[in-house]
N, C-alpha and C. Protein backbone atom coordinates (compact mmCIF):
# COMPACT_ATOMS: atom_id res chain seq x y z
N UNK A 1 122.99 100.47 125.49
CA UNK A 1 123.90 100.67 124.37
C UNK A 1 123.16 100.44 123.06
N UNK A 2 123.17 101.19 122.02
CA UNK A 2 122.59 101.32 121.11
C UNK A 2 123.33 100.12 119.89
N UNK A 3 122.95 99.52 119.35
CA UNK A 3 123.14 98.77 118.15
C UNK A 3 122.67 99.18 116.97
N UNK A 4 122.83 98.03 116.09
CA UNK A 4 122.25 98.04 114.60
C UNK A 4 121.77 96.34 114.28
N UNK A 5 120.81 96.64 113.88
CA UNK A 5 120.11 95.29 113.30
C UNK A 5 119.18 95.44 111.94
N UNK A 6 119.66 94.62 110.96
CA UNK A 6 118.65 94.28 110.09
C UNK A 6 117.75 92.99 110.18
N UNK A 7 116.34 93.45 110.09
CA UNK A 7 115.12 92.73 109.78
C UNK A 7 114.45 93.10 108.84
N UNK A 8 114.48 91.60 108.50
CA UNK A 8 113.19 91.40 107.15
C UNK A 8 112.30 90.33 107.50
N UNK A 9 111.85 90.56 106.41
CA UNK A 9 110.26 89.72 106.50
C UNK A 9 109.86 88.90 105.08
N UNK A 10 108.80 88.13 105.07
CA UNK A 10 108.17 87.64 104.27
C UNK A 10 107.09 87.19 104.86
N UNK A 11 106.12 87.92 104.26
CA UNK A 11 105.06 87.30 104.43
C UNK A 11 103.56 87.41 103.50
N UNK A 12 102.90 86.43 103.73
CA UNK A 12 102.04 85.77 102.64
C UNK A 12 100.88 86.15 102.57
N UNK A 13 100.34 86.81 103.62
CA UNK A 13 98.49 87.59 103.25
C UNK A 13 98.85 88.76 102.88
N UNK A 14 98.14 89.80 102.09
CA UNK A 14 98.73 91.09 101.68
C UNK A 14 98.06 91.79 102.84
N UNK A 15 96.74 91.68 103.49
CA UNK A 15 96.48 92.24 104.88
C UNK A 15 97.54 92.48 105.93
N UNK A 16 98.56 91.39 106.53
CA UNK A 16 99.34 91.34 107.42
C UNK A 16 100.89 91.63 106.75
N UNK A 17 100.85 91.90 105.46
CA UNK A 17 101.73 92.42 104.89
C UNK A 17 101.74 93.91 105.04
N UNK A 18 100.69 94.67 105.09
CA UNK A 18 100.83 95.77 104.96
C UNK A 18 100.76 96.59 106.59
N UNK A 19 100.14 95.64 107.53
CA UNK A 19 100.24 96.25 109.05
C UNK A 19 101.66 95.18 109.10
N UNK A 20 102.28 94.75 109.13
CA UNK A 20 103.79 94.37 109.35
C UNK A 20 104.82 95.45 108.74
N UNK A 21 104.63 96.11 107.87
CA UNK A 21 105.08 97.04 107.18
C UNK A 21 104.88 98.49 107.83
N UNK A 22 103.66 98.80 108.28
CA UNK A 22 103.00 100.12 108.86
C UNK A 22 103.98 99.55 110.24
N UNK A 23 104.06 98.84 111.20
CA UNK A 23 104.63 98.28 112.20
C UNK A 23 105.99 98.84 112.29
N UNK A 24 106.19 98.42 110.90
CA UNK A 24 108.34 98.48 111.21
C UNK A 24 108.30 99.78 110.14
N UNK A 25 108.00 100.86 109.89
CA UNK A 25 107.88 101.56 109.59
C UNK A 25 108.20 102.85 110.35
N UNK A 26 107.43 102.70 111.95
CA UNK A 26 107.09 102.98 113.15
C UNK A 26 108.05 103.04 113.88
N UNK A 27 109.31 101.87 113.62
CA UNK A 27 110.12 101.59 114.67
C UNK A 27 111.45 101.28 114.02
N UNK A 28 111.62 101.18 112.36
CA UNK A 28 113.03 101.44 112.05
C UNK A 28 112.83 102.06 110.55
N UNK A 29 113.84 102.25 110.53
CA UNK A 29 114.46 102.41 108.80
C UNK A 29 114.25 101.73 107.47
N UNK A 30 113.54 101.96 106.36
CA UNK A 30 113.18 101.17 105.33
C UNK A 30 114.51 100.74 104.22
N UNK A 31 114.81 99.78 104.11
CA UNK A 31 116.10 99.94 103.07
C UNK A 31 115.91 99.36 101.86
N UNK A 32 114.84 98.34 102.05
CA UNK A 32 114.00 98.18 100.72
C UNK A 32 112.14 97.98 101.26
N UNK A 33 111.29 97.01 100.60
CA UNK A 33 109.89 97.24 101.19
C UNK A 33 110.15 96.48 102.36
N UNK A 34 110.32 95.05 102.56
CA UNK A 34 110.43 94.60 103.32
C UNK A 34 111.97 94.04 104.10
N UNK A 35 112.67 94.86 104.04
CA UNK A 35 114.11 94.87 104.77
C UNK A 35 114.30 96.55 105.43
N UNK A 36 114.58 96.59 106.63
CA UNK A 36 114.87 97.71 107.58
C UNK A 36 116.11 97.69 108.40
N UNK A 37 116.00 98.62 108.59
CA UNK A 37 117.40 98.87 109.46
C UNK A 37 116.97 98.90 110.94
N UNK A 38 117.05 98.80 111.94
CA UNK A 38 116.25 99.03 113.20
C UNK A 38 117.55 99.47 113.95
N UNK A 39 117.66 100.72 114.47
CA UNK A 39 118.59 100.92 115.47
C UNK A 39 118.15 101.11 117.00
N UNK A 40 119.09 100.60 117.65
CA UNK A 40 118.31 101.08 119.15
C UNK A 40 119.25 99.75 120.51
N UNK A 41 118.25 99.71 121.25
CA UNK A 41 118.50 98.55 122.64
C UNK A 41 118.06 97.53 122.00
N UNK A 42 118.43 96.54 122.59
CA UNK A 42 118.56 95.16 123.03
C UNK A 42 116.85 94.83 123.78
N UNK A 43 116.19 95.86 124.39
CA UNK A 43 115.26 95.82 124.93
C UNK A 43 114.38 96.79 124.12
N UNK A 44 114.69 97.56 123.03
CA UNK A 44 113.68 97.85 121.93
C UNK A 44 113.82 97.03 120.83
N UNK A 45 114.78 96.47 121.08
CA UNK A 45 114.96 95.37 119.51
C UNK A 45 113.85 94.15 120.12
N UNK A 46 113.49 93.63 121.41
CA UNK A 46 112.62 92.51 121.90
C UNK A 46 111.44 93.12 122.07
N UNK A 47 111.12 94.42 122.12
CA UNK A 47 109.97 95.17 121.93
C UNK A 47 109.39 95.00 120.70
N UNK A 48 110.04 95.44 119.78
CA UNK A 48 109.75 95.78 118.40
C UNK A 48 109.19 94.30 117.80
N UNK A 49 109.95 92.68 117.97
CA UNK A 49 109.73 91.58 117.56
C UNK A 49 108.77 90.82 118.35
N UNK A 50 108.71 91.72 119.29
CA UNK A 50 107.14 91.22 120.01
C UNK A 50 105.98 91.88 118.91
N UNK A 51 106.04 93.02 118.92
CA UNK A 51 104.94 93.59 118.01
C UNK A 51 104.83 93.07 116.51
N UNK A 52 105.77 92.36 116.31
CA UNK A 52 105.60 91.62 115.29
C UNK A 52 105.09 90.21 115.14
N UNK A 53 105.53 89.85 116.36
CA UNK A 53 104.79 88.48 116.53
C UNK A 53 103.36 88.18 116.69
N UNK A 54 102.91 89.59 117.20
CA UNK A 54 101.39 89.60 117.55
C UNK A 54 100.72 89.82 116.48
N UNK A 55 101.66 89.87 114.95
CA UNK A 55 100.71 90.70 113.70
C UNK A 55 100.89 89.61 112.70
N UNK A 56 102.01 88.60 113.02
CA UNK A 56 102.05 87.61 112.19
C UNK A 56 101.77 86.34 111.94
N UNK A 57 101.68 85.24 111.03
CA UNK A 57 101.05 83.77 111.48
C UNK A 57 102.39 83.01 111.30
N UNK A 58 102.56 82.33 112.86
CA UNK A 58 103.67 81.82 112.79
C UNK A 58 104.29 80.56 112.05
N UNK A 59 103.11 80.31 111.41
CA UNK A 59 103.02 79.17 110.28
C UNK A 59 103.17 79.12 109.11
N UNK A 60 102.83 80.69 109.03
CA UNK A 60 102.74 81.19 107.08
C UNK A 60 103.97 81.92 106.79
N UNK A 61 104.02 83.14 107.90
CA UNK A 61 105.21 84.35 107.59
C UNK A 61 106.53 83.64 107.93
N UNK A 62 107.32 84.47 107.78
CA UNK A 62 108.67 84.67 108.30
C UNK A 62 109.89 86.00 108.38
N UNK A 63 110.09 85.94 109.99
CA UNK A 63 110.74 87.34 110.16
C UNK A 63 112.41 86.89 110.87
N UNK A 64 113.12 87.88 110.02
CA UNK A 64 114.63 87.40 110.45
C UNK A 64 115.10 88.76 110.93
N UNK A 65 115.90 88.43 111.54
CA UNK A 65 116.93 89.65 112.61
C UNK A 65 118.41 88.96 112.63
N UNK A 66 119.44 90.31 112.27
CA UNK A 66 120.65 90.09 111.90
C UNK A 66 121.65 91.05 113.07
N UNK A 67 121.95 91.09 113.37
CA UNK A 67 122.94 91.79 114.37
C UNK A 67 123.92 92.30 113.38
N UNK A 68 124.66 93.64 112.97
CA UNK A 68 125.23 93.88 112.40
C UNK A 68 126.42 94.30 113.09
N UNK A 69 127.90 94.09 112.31
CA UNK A 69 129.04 94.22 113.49
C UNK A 69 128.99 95.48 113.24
N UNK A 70 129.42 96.48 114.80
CA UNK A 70 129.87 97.68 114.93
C UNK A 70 130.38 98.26 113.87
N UNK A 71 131.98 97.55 113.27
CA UNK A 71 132.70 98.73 112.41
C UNK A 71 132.64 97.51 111.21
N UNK A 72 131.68 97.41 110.90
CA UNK A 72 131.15 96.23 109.50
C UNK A 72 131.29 97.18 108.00
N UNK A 73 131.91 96.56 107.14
CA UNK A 73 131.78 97.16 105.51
C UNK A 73 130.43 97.61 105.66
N UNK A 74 130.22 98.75 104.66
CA UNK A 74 129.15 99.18 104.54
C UNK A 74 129.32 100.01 103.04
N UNK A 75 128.63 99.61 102.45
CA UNK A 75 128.69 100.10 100.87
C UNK A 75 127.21 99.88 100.55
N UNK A 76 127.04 100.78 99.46
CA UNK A 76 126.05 100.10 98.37
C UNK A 76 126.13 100.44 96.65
N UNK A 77 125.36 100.09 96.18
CA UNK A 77 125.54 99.97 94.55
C UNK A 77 124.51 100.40 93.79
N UNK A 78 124.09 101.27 93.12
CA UNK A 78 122.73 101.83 92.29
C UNK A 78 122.12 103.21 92.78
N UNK A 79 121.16 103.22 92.16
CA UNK A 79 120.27 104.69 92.99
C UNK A 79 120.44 105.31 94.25
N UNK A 80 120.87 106.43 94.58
CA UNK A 80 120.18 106.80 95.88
C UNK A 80 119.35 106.54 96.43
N UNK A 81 119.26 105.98 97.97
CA UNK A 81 118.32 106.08 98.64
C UNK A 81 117.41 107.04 99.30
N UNK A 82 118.41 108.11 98.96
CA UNK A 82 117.35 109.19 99.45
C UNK A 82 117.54 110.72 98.34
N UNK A 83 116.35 111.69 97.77
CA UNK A 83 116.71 112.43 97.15
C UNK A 83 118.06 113.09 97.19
N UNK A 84 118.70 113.82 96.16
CA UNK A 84 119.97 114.55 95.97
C UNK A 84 119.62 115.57 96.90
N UNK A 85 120.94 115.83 97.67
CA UNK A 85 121.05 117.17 98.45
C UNK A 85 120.65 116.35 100.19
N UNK A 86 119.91 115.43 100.23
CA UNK A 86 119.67 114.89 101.81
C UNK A 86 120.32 114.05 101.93
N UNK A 87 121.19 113.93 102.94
CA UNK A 87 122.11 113.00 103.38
C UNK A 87 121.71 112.60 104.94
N UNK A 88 121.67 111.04 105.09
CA UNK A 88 121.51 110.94 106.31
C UNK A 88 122.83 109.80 106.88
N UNK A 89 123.88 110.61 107.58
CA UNK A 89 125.00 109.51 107.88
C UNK A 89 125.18 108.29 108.40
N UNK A 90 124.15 107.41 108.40
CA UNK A 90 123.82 105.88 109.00
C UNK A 90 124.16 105.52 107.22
N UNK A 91 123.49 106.27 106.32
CA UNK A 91 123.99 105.24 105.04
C UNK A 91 125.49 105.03 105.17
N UNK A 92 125.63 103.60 104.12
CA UNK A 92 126.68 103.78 103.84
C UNK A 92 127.39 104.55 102.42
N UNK A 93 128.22 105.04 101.91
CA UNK A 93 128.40 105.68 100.41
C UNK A 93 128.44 104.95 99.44
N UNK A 94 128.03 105.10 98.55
CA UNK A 94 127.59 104.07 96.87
C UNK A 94 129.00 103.68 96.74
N UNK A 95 129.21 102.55 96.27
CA UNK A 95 130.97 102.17 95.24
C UNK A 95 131.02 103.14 94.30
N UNK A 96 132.01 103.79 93.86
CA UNK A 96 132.04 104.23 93.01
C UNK A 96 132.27 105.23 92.83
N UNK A 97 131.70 106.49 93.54
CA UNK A 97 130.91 107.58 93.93
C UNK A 97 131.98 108.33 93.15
N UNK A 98 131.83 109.45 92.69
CA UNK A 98 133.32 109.92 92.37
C UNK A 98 133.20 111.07 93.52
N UNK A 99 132.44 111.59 94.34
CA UNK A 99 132.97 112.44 95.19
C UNK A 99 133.56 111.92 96.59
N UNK A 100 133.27 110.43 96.58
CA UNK A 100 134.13 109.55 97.24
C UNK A 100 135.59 109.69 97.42
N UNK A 101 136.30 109.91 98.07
CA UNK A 101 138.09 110.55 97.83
C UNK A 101 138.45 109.04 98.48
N UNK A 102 138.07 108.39 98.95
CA UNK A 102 138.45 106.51 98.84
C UNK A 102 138.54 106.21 98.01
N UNK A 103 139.57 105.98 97.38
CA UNK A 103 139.16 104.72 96.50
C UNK A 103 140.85 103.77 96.11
């Protein structure tokens, strides 16, 4: 069964910053530099944080994973995330929007 999870990161060498990044790049959704969307199993979500564990220092970095509920609010606020005219339906729609017919 497929889910939704957000992971982020922090971390402190710009070397293992940027293959932690090339990493989850690979395997989910960017929603800012270091925050992603990762969709998938339960057994690609323990895949994916293995490959992260092998790239990070478990002393310096830090990586979090969020389980997101099924039918969870989903909004956002500012710029598009993706150019005008491409829509990809995992976003959620800006507040505001006026072609929004919610409101």
């Amino acid at each position: 069964m497929s889910r939704q999870w957000l992971i982020g990161y922090d971390i402190t060498h710009p070397r293992r910053l940027g293959r932690v990044h090339r990493a989850m790049t690979g395997r989910a959704m960017p929603i800012e530099y270091s925050v992603f969307l990762f969709i998938g199993s339960e057994a690609g979500l323990a895949e994916c944080l293995a490959r992260l564990a092998n790239l990070i220092d478990a002393k310096a970095d830090d990586v979090r994973c969020y389980a997101l509920p099924a039918r969870g609010l989903q909004e956002r606020i500012g710029r598009a995330t993706l150019p005008d005219g491409i829509q990809w339906t995992g976003l959620p729609t800006p507040l505001g929007n006026p072609d929004n017919n919610e409101a």
